[in-house]
N, C-alpha and C. Protein backbone atom coordinates (compact mmCIF):
# COMPACT_ATOMS: atom_id res chain seq x y z
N UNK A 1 24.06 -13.79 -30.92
CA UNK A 1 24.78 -12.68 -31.53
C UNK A 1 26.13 -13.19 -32.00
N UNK A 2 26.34 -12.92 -33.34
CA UNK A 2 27.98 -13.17 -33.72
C UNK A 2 27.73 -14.82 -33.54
N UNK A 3 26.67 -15.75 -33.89
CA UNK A 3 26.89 -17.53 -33.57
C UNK A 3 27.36 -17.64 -32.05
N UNK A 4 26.91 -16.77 -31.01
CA UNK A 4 27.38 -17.35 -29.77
C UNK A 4 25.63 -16.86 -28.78
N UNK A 5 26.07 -18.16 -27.73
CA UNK A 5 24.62 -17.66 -26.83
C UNK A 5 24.98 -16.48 -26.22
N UNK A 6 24.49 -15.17 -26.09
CA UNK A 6 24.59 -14.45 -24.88
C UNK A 6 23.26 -14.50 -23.96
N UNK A 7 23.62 -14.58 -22.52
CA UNK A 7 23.18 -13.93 -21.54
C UNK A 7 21.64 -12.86 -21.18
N UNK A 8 20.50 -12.84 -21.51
CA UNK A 8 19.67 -11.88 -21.08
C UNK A 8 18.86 -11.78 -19.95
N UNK A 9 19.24 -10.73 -19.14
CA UNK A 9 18.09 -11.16 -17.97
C UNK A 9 17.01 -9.98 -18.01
N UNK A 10 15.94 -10.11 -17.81
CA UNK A 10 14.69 -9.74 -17.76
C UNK A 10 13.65 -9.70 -16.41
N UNK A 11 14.09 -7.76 -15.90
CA UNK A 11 13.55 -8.36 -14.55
C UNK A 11 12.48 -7.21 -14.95
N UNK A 12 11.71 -7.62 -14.17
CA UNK A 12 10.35 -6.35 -13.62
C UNK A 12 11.06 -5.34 -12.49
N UNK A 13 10.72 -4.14 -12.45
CA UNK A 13 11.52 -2.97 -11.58
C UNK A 13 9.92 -2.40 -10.98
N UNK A 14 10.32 -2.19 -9.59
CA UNK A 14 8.95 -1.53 -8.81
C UNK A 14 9.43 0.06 -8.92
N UNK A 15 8.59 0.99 -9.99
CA UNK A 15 8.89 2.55 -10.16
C UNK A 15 8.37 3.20 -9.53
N UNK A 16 7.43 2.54 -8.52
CA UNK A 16 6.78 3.36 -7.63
C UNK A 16 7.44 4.12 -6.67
N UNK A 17 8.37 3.25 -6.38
CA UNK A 17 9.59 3.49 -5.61
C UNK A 17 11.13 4.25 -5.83
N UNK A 18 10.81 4.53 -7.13
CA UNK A 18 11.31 5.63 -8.07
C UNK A 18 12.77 5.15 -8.15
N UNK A 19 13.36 3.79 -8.29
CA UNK A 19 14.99 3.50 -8.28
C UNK A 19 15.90 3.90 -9.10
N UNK A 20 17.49 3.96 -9.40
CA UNK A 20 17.37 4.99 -9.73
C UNK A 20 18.14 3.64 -10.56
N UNK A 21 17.45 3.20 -11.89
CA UNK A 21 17.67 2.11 -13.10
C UNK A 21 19.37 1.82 -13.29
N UNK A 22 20.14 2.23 -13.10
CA UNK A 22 21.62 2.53 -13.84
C UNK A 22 21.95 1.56 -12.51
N UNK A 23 21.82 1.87 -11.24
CA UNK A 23 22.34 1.02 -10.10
C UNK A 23 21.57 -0.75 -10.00
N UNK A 24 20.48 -0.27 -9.79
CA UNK A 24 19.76 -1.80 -10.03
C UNK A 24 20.58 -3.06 -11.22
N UNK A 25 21.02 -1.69 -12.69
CA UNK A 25 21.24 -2.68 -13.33
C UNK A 25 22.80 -3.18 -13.11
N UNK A 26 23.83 -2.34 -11.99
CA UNK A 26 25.10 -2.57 -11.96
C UNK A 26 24.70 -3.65 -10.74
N UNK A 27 23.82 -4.06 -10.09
CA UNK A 27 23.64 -4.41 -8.79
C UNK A 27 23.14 -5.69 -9.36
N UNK A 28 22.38 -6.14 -10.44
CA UNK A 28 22.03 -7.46 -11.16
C UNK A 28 23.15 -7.68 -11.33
N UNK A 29 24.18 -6.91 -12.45
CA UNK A 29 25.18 -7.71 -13.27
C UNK A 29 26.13 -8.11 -12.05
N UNK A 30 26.77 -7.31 -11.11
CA UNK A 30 27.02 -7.86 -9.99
C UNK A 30 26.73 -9.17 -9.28
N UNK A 31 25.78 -9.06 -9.03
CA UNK A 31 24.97 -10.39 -8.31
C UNK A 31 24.80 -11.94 -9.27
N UNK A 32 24.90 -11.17 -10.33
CA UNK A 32 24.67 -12.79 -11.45
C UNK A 32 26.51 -12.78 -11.94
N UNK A 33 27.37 -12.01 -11.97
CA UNK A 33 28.10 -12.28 -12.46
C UNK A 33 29.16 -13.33 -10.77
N UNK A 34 28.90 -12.68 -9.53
CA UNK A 34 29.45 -13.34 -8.81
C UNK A 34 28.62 -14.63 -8.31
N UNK A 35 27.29 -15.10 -8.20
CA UNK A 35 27.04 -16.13 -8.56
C UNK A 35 26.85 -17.03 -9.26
N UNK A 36 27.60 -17.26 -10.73
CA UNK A 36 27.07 -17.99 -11.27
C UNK A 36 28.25 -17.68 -12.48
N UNK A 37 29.47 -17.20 -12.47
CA UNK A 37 30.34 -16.21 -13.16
C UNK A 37 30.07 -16.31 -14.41
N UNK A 38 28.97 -15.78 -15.02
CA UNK A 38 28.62 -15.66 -16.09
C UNK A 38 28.16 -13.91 -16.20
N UNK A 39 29.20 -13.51 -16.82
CA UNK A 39 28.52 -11.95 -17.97
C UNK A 39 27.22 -11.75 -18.01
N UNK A 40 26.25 -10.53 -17.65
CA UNK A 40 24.93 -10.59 -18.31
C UNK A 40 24.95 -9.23 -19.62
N UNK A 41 24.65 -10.08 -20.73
CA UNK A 41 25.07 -9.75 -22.01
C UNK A 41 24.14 -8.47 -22.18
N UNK A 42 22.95 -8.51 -21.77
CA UNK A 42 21.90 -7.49 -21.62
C UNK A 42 20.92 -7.91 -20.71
N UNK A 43 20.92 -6.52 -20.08
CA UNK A 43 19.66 -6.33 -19.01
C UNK A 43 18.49 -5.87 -19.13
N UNK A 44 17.32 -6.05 -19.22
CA UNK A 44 15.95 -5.35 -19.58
C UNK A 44 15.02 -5.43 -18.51
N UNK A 45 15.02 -3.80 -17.92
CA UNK A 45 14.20 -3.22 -17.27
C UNK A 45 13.14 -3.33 -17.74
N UNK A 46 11.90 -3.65 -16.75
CA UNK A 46 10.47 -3.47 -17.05
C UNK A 46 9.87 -2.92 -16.21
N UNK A 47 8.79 -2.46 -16.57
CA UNK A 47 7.91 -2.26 -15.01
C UNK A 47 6.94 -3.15 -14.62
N UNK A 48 6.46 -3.67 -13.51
CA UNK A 48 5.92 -4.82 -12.85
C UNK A 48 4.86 -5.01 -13.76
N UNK A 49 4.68 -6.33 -14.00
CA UNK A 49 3.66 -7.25 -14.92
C UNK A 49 3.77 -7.28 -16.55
N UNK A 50 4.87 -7.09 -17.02
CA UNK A 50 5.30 -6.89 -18.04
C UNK A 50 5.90 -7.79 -18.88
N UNK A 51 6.89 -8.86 -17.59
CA UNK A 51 6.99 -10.45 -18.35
C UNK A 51 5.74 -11.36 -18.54
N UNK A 52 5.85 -12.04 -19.75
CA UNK A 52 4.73 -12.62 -19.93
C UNK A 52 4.68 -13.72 -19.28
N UNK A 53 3.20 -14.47 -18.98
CA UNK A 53 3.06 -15.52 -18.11
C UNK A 53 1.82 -15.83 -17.90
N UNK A 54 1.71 -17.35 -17.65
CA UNK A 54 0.38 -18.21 -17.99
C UNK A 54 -0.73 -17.92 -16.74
N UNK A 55 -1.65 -18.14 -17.36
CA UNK A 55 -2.32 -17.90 -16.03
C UNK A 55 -2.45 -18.35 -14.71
N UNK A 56 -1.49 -19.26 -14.43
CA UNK A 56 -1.26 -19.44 -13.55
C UNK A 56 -0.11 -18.97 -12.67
N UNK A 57 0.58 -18.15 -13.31
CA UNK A 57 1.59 -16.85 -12.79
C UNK A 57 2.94 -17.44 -13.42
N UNK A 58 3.13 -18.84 -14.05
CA UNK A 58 4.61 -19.20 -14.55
C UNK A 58 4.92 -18.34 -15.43
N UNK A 59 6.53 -18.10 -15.47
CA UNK A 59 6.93 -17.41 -16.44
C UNK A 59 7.04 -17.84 -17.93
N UNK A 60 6.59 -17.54 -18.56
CA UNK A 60 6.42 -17.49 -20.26
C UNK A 60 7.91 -17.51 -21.28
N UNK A 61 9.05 -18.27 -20.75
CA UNK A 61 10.55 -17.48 -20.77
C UNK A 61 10.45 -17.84 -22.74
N UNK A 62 9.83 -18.73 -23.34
CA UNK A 62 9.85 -18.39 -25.01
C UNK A 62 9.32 -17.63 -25.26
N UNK A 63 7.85 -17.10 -24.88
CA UNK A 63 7.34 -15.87 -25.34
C UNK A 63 7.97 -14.46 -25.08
N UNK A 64 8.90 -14.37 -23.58
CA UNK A 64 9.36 -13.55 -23.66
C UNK A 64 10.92 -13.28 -24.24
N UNK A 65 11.63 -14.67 -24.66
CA UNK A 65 12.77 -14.26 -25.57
C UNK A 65 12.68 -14.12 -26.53
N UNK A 66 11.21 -14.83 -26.96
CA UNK A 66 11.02 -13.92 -28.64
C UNK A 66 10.06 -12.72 -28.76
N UNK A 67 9.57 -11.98 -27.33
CA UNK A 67 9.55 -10.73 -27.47
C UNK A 67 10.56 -9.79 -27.98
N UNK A 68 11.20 -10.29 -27.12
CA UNK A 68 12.85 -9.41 -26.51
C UNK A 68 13.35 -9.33 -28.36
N UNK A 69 13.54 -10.76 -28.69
CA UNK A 69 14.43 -10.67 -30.13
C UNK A 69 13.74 -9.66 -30.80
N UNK A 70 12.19 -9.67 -30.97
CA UNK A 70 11.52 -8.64 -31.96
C UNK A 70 11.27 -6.94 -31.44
N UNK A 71 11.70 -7.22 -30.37
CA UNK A 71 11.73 -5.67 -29.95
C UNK A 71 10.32 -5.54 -29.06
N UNK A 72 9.46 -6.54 -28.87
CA UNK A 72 7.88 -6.04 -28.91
C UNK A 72 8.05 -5.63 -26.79
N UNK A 73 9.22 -5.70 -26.47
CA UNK A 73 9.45 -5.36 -25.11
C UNK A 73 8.66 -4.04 -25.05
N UNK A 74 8.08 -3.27 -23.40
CA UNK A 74 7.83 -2.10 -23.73
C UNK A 74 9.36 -1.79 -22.06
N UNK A 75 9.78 -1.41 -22.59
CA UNK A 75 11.11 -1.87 -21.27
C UNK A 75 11.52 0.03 -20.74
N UNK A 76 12.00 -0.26 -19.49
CA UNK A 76 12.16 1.46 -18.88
C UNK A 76 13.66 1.24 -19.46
N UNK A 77 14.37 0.43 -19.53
CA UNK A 77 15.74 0.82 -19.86
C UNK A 77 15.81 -0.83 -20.33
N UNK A 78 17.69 -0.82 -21.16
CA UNK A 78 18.21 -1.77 -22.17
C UNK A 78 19.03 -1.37 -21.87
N UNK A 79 20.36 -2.58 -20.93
CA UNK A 79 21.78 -2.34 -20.82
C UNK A 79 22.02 -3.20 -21.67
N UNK A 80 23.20 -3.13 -22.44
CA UNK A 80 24.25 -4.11 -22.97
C UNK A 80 25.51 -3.90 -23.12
N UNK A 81 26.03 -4.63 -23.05
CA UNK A 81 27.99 -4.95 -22.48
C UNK A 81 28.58 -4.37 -24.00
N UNK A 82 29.59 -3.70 -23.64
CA UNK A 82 30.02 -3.31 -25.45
C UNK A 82 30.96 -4.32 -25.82
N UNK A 83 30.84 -4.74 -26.83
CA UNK A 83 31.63 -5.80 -27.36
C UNK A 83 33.03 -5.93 -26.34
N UNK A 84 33.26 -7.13 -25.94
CA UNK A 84 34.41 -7.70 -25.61
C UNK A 84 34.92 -7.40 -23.93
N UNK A 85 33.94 -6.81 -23.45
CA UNK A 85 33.60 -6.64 -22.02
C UNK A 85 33.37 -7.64 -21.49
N UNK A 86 33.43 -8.24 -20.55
CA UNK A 86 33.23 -9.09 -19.56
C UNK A 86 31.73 -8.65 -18.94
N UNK A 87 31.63 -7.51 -18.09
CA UNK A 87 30.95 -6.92 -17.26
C UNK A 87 31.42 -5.58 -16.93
N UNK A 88 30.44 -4.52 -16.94
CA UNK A 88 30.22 -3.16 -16.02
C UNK A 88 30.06 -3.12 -14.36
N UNK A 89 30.46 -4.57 -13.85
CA UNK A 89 29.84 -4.29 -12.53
C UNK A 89 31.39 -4.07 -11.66
């Protein structure tokens, strides 16, 4: 975005368990921003089995960043930082 890398993380969310999405995603950016002090530029909720991956269960992380770029995500929620934010957490 803008010629710079940002940040996407891409987790699977268990809805069975009905969480309530807005905390999970302050509770990622939290957790990645104090380990690793890096911003997460956007967050994408899924529901379980939704990242792609080989049959042998590895994660697929090109197929799924060029999901993500084309939209073809089917995602419960999409956080992103508004320009010039650091972090929401």
């Amino acid at each position: 975005e803008d010629g710079e890398e940002r940040l996407v993380v891409v987790q699977e969310v268990d809805v069975r368990k009905q969480p309530d999405l807005e905390q999970v995603v302050r509770e990622l950016r939290r957790a990645v921003l104090q380990q690793h002090d890096i911003p997460v530029h956007t967050l994408v909720l899924l529901k379980p089995g939704l990242i792609p991956k080989t049959s042998s269960g590895k994660l697929q992380r090109a197929r799924c960043r060029a999901s993500f770029l084309q939209g073809g995500l089917e995602t419960l929620l999409v956080s992103t930082l508004a320009p010039g934010k650091r972090s929401n957490a």
